[in-house]
Protein backbone atom coordinates (compact mmCIF):
# COMPACT_ATOMS: atom_id res chain seq x y z
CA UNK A 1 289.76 160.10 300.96
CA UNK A 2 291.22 163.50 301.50
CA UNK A 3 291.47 165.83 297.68
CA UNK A 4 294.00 168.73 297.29
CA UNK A 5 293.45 171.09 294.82
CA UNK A 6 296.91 172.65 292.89
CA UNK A 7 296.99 175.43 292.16
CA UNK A 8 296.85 174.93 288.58
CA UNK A 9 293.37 173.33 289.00
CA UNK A 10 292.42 176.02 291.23
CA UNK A 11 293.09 178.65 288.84
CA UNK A 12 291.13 176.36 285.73
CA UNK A 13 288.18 176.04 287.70
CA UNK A 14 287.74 179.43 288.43
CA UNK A 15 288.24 180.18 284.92
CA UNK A 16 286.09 177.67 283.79
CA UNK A 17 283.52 177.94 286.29
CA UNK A 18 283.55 174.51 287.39
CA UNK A 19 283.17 174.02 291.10
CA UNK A 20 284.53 171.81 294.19
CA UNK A 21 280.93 169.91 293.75
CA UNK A 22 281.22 169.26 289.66
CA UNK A 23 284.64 167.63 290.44
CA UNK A 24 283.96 165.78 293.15
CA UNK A 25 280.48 164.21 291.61
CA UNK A 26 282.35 163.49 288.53
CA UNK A 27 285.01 161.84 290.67
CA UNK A 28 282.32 160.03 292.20
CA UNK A 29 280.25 158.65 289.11
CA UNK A 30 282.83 159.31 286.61
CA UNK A 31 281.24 157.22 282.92
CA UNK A 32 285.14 156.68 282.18
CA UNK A 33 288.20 156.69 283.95
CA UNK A 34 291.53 156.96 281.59
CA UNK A 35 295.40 156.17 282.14
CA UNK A 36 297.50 159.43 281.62
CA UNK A 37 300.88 160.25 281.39
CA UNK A 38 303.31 158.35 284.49
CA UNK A 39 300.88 158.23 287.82
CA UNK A 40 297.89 160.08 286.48
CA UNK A 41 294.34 159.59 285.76
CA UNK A 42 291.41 161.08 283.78
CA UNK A 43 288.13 161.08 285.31
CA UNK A 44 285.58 161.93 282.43
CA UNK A 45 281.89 162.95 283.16
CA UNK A 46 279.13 165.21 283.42
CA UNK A 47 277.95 167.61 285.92
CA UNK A 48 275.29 169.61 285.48
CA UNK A 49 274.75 169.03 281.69
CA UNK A 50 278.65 169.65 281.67
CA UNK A 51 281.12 167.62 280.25
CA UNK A 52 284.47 167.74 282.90
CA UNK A 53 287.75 165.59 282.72
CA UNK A 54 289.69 165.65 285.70
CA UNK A 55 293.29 165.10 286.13
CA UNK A 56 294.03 163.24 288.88
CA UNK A 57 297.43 161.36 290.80
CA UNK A 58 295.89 158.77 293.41
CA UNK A 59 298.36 158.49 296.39
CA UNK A 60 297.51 158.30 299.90
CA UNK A 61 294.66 160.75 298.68
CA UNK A 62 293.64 162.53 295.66
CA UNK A 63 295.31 165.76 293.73
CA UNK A 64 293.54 167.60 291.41
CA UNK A 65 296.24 168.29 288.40
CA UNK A 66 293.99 170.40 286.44
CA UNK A 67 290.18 170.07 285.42
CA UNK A 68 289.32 170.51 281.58
């Protein structure tokens, strides 16, 4: 399935340092996925020794809302 990164989440993971591969393996073996607000998601897990949520709308692919 195809991801798009907003900007928003763009400009957290660069201050964050968290890269394209952290979210994607946490999408991948998240340990919990939540319900957010309306259409969203929260993918919580860990990548490299890192804890990462990742907010997430599922549609006919996957945006990236903003990574925490």
């Amino acid at each position: 399935m195809r991801i798009v990164y907003s900007i928003h989440a763009s400009s957290r993971m660069k201050e964050r340092g968290i890269t394209i591969f952290d979210v994607e393996y946490v999408l991948e073996h998240p340990q919990e996925i939540r319900k957010g607000n309306e259409n969203r998601f929260i993918a919580i897990g860990k990548s490299n020794h890192r804890r990462i949520k990742v907010v997430f709308e599922r549609e006919n692919y996957i945006k990236i809302v903003t990574v925490i």
